[in-house]
N, C-alpha and C. Protein backbone atom coordinates (compact mmCIF):
# COMPACT_ATOMS: atom_id res chain seq x y z
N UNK A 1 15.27 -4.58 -24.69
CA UNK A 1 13.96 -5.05 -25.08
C UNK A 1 13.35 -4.00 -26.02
N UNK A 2 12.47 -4.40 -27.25
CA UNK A 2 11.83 -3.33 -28.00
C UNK A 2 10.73 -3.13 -27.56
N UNK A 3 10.45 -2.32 -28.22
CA UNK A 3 8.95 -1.90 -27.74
C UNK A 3 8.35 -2.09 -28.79
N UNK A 4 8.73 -3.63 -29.37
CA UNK A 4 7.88 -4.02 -30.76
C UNK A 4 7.11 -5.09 -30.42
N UNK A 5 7.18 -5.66 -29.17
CA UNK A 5 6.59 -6.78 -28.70
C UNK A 5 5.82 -6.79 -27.27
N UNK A 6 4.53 -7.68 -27.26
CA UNK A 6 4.01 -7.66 -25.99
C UNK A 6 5.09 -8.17 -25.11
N UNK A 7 4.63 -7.98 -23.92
CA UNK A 7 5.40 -8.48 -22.59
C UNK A 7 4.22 -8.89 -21.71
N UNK A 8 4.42 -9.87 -21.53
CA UNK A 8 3.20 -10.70 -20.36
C UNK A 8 4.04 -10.99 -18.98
N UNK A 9 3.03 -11.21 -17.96
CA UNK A 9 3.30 -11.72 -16.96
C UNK A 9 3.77 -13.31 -16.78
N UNK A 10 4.04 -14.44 -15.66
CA UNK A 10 4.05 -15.29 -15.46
C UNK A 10 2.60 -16.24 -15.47
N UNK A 11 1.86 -14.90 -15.33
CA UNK A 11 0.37 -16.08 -15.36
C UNK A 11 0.10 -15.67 -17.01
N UNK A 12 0.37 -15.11 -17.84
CA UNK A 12 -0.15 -14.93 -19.00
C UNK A 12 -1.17 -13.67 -19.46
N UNK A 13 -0.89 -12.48 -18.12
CA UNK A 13 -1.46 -11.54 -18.12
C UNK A 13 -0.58 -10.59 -18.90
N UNK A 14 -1.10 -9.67 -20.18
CA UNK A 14 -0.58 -8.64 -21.02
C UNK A 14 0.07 -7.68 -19.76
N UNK A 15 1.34 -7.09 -19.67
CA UNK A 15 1.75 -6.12 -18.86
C UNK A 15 1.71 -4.90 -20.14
N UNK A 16 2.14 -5.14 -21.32
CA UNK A 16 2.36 -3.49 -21.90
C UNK A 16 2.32 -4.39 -23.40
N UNK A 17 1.40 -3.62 -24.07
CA UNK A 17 1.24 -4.13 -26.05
C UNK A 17 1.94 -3.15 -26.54
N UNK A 18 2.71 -4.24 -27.79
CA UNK A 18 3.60 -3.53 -28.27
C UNK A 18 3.16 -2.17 -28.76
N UNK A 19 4.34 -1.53 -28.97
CA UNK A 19 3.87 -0.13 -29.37
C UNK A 19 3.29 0.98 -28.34
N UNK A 20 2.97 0.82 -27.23
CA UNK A 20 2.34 1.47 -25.88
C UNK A 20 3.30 1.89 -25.56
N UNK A 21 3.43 3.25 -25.23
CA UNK A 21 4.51 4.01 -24.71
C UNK A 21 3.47 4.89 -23.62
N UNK A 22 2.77 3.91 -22.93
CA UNK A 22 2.15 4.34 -21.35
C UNK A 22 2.68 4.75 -20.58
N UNK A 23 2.77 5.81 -19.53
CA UNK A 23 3.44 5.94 -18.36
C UNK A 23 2.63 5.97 -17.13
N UNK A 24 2.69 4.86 -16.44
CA UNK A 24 2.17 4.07 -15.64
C UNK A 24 1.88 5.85 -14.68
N UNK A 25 0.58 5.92 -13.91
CA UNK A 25 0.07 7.02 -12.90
C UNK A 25 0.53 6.26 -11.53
N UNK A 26 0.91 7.67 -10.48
CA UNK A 26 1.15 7.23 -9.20
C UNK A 26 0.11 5.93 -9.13
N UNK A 27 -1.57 6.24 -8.89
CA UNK A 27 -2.20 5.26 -8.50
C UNK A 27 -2.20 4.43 -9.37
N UNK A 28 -1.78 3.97 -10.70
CA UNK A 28 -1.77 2.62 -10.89
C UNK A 28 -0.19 2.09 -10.59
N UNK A 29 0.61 2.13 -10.01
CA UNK A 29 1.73 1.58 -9.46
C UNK A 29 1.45 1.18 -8.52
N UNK A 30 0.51 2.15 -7.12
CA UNK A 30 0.19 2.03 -6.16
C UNK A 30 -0.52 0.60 -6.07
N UNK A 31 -1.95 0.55 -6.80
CA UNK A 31 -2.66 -0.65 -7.11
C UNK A 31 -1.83 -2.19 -7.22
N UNK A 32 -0.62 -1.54 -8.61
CA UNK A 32 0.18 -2.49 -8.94
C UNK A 32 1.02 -3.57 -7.59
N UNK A 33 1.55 -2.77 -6.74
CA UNK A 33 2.29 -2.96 -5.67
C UNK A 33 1.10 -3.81 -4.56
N UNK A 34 0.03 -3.29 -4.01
CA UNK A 34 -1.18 -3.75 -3.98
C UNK A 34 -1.19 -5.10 -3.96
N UNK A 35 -1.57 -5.00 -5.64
CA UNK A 35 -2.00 -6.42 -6.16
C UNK A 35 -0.54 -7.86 -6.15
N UNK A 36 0.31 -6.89 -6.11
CA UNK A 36 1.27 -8.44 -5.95
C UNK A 36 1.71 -8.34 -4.69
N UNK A 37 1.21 -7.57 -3.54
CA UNK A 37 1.50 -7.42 -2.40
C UNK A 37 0.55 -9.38 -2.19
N UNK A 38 -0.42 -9.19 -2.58
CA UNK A 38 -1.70 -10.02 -1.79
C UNK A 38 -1.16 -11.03 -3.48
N UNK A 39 -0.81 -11.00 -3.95
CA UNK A 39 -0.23 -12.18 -4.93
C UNK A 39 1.07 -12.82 -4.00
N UNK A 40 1.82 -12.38 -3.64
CA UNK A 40 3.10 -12.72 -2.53
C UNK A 40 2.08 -13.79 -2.01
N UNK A 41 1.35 -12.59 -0.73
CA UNK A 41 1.00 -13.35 0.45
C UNK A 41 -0.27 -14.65 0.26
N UNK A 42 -0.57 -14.60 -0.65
CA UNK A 42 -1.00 -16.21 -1.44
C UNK A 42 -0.42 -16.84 -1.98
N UNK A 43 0.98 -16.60 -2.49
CA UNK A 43 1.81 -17.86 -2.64
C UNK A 43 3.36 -17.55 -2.42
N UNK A 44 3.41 -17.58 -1.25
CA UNK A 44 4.61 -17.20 -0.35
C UNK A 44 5.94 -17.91 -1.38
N UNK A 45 5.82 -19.02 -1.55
CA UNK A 45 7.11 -19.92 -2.27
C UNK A 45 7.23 -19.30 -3.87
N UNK A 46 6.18 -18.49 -4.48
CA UNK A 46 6.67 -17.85 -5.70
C UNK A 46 7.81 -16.68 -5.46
N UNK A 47 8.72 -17.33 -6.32
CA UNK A 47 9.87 -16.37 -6.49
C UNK A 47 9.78 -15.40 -7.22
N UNK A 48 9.07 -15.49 -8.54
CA UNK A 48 8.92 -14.75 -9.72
C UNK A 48 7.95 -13.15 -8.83
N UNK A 49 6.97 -13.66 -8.15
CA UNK A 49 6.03 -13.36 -7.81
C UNK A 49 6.92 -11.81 -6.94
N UNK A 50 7.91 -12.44 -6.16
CA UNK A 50 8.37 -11.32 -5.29
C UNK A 50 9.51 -10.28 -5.65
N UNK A 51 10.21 -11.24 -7.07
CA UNK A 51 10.63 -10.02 -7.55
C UNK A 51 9.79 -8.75 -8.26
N UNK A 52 8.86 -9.50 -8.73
CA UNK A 52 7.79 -8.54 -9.56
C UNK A 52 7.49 -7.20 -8.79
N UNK A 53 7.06 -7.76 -7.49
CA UNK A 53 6.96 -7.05 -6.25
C UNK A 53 8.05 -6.06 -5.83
N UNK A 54 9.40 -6.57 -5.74
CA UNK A 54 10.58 -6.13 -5.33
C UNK A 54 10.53 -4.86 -6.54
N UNK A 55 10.70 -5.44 -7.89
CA UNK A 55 10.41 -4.48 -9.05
C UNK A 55 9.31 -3.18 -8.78
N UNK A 56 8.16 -3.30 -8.72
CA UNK A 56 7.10 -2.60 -8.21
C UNK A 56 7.45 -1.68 -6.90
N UNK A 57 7.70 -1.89 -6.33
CA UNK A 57 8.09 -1.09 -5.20
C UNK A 57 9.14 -0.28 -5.37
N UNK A 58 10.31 -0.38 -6.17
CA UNK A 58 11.75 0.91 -6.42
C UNK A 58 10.55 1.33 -7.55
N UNK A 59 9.80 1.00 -8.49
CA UNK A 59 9.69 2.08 -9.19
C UNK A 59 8.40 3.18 -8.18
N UNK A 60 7.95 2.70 -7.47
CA UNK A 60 7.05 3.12 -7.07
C UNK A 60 7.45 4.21 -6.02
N UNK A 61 8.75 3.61 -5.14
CA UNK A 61 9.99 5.21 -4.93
C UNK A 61 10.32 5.67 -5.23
N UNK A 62 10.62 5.45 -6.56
CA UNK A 62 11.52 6.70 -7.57
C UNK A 62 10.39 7.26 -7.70
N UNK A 63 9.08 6.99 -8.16
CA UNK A 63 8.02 7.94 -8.55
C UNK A 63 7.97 9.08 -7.14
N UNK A 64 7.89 8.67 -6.40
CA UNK A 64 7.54 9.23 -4.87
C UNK A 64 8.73 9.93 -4.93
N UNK A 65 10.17 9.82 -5.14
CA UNK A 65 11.25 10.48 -5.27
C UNK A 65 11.26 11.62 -6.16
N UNK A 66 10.89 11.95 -6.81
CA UNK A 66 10.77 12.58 -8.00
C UNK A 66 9.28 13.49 -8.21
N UNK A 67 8.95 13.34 -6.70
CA UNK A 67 7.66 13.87 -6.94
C UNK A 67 7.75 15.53 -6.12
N UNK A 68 7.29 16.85 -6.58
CA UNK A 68 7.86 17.59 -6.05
C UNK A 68 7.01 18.03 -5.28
N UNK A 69 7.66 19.07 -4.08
CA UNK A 69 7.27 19.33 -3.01
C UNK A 69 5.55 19.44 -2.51
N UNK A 70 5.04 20.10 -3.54
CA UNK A 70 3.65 20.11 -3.68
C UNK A 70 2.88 19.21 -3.56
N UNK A 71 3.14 18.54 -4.85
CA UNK A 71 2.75 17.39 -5.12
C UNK A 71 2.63 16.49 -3.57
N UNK A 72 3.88 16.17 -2.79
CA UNK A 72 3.89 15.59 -1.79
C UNK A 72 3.37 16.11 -0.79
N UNK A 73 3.15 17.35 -0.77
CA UNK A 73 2.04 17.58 0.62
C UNK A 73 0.79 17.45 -0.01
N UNK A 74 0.34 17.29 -1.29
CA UNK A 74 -1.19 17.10 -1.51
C UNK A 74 -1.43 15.82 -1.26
N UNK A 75 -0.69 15.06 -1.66
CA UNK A 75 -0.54 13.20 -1.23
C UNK A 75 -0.84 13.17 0.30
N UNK A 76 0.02 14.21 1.17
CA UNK A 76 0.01 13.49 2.38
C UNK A 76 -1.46 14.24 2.82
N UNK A 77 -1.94 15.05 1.90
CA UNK A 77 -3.21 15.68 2.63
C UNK A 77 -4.49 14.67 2.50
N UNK A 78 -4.63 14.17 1.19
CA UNK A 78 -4.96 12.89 0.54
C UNK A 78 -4.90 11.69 1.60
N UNK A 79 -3.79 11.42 2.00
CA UNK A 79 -3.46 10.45 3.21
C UNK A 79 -4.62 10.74 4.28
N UNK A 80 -3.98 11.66 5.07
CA UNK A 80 -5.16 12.40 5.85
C UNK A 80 -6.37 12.32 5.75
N UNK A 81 -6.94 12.63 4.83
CA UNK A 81 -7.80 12.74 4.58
C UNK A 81 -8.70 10.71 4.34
N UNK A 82 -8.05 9.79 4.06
CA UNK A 82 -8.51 8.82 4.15
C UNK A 82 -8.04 8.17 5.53
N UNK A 83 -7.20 8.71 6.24
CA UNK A 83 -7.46 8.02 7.83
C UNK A 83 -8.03 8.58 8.60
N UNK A 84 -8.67 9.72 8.04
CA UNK A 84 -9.93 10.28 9.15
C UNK A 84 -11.05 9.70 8.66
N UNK A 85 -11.43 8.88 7.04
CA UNK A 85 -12.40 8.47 6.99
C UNK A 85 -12.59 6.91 7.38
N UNK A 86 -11.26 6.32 7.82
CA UNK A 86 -11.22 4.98 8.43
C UNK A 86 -11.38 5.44 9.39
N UNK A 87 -11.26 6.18 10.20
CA UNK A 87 -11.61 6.52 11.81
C UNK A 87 -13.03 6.76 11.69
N UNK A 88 -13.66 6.95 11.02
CA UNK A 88 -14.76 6.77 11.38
C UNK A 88 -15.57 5.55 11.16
N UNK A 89 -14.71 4.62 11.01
CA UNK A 89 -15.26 3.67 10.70
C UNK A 89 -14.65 2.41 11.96
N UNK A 90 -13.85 2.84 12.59
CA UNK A 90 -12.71 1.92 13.10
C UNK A 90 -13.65 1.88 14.35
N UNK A 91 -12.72 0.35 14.99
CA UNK A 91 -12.56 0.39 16.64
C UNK A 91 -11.98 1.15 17.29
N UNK A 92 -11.71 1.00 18.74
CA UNK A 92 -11.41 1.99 19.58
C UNK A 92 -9.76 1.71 19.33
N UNK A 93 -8.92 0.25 18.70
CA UNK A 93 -7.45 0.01 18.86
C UNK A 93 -7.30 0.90 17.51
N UNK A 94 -8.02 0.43 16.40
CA UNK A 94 -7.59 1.00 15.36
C UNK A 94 -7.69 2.39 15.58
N UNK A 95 -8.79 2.99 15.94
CA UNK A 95 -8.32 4.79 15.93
C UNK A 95 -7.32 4.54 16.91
N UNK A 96 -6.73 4.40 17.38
CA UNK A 96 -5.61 4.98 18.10
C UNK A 96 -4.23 4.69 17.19
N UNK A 97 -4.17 3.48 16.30
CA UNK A 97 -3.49 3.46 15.37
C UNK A 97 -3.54 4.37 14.54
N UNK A 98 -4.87 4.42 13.71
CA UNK A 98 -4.85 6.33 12.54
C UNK A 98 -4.96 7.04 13.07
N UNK A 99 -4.72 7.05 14.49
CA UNK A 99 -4.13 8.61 15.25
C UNK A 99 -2.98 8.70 14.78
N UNK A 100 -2.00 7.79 15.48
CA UNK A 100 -0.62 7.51 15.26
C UNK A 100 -0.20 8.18 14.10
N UNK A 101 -0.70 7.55 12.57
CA UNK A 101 -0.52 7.30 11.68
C UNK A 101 -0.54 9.06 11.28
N UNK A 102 -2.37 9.63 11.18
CA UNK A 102 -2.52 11.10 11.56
C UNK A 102 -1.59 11.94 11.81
N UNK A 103 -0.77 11.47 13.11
CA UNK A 103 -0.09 12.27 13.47
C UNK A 103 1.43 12.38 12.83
N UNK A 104 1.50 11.29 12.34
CA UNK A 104 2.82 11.45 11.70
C UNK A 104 3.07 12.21 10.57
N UNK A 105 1.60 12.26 9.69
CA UNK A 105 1.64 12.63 8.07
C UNK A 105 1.55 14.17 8.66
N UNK A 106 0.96 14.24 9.55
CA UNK A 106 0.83 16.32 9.75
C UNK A 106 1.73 16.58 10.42
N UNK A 107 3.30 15.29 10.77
CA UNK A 107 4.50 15.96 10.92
C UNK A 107 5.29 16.10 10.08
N UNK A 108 4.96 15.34 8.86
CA UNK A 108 5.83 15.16 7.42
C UNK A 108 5.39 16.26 6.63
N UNK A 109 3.88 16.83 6.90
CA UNK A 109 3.69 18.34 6.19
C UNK A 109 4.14 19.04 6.64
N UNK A 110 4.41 19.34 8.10
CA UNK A 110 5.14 20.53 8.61
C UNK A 110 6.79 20.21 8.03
N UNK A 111 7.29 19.41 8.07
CA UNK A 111 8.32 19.54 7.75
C UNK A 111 8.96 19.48 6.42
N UNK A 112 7.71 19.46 5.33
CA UNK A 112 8.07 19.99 4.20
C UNK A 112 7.65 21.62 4.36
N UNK A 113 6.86 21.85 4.72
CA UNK A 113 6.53 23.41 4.88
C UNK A 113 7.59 23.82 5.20
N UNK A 114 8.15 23.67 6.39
CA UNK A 114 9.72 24.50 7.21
C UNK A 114 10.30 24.04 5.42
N UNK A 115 10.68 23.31 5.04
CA UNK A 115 11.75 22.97 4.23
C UNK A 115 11.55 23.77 2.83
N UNK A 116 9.99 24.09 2.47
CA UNK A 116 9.56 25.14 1.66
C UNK A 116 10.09 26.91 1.85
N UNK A 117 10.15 26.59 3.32
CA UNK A 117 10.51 27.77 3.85
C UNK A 117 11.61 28.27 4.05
N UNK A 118 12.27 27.42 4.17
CA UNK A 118 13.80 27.35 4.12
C UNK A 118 14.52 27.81 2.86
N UNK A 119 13.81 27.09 1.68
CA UNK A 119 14.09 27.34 0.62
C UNK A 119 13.42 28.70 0.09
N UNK A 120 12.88 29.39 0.59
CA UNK A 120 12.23 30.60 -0.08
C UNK A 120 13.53 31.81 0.58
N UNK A 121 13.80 31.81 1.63
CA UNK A 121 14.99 32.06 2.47
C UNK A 121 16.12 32.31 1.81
N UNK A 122 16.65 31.10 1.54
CA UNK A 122 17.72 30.49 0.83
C UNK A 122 17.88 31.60 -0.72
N UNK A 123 16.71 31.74 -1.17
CA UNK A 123 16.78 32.08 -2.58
C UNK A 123 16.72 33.95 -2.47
N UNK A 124 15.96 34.17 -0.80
CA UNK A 124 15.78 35.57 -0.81
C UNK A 124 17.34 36.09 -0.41
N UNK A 125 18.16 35.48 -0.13
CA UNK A 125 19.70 35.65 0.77
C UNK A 125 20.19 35.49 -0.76
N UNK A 126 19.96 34.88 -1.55
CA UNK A 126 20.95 34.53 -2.93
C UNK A 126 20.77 35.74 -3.66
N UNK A 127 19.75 36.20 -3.59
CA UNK A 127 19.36 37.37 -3.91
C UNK A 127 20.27 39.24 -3.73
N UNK A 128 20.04 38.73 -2.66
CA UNK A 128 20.69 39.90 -1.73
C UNK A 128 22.23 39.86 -1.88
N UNK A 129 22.99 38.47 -2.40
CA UNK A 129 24.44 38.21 -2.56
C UNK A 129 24.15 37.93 -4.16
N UNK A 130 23.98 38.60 -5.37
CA UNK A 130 23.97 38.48 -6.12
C UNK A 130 25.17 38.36 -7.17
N UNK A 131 26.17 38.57 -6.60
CA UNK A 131 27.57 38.76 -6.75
C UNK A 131 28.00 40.39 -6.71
N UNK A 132 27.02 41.30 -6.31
CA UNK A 132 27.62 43.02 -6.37
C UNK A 132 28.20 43.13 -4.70
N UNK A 133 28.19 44.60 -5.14
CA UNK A 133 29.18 44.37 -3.40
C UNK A 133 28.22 45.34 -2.68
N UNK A 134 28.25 45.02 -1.45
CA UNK A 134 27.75 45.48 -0.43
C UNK A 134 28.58 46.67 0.04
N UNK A 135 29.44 47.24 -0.54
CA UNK A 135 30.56 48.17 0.49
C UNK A 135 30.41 49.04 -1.03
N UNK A 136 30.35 50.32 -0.79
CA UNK A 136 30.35 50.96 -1.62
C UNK A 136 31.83 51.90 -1.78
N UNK A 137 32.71 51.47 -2.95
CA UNK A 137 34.00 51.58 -2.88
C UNK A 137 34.56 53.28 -2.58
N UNK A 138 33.57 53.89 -2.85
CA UNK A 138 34.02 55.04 -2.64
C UNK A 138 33.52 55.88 -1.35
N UNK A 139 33.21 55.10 -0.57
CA UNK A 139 33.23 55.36 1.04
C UNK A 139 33.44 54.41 1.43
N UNK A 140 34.02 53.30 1.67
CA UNK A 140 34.78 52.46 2.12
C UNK A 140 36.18 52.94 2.86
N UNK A 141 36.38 52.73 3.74
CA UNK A 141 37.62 53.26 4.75
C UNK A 141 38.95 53.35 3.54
N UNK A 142 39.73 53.74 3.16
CA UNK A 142 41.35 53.07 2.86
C UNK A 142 41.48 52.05 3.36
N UNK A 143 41.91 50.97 2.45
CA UNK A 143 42.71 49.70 2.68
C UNK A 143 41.48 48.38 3.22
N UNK A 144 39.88 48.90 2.74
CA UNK A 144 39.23 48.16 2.91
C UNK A 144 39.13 47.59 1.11
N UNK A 145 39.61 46.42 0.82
CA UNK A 145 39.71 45.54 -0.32
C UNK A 145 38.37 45.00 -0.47
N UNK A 146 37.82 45.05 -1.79
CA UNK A 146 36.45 43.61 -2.09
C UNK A 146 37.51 42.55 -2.78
């Protein structure tokens, strides 16, 4: 396909004018996914409708895939940070759901942290094995080889 021509939707909505070399932001994918989430679930029998959807959603993982470590604990802090402000808004079932929910995202930060940590580790040991030698050849026993 070029990028010399519009591309519309099935209802006749502009998706990208020619010549636009946009790169769609996390939150407008997010929105995107969203909006044909609740386009689906109003017309269940559109086919077009759910690949669009199906479409929307891998790109919307690869973005999330590709997003680096940082980045993903500020998201999940972001997260956080809007299910403590539905908890204050919720019933007594729903907070116990954005507890749930709460509790999971401040186990997905800890475990990018360990995994931050891991990797700082990793690079301080690569360090230390830089390819020189640890045995210094001229006090080294006889018949100790590098």
């Amino acid at each position: 396909m070029k990028n010399e021509t519009n591309i519309y939707d099935i209802d006749g909505n502009i998706i990208r004018k020619a010549g636009d070399n946009h790169k769609f932001t996390l939150e407008e994918v997010e929105k995107l996914v969203d909006d044909l989430t609740e386009k689906v679930r109003q017309n269940p029998d559109n086919q077009v409708y759910k690949v669009y959807l199906d479409n929307a959603h891998k790109y919307l993982f690869d973005m999330y895939n590709h997003m680096s470590t940082e980045d993903i604990k500020k998201r999940l802090s972001f997260i956080q940070d809007s299910v403590q402000e539905a908890k204050n808004e919720a019933t007594d079932a729903e907070k116990e759901q954005l507890n749930a929910i709460g509790e999971a995202m401040e186990k997905l930060k800890e475990e990018y942290d360990k995994e931050d940590e891991n990797e700082r580790h990793t690079e301080d040991i690569c360090a230390l094995h830089s390819g020189e030698s640890e045995t210094d050849p001229e006090t080294a026993p006889t018949g100790v080889q590098e």
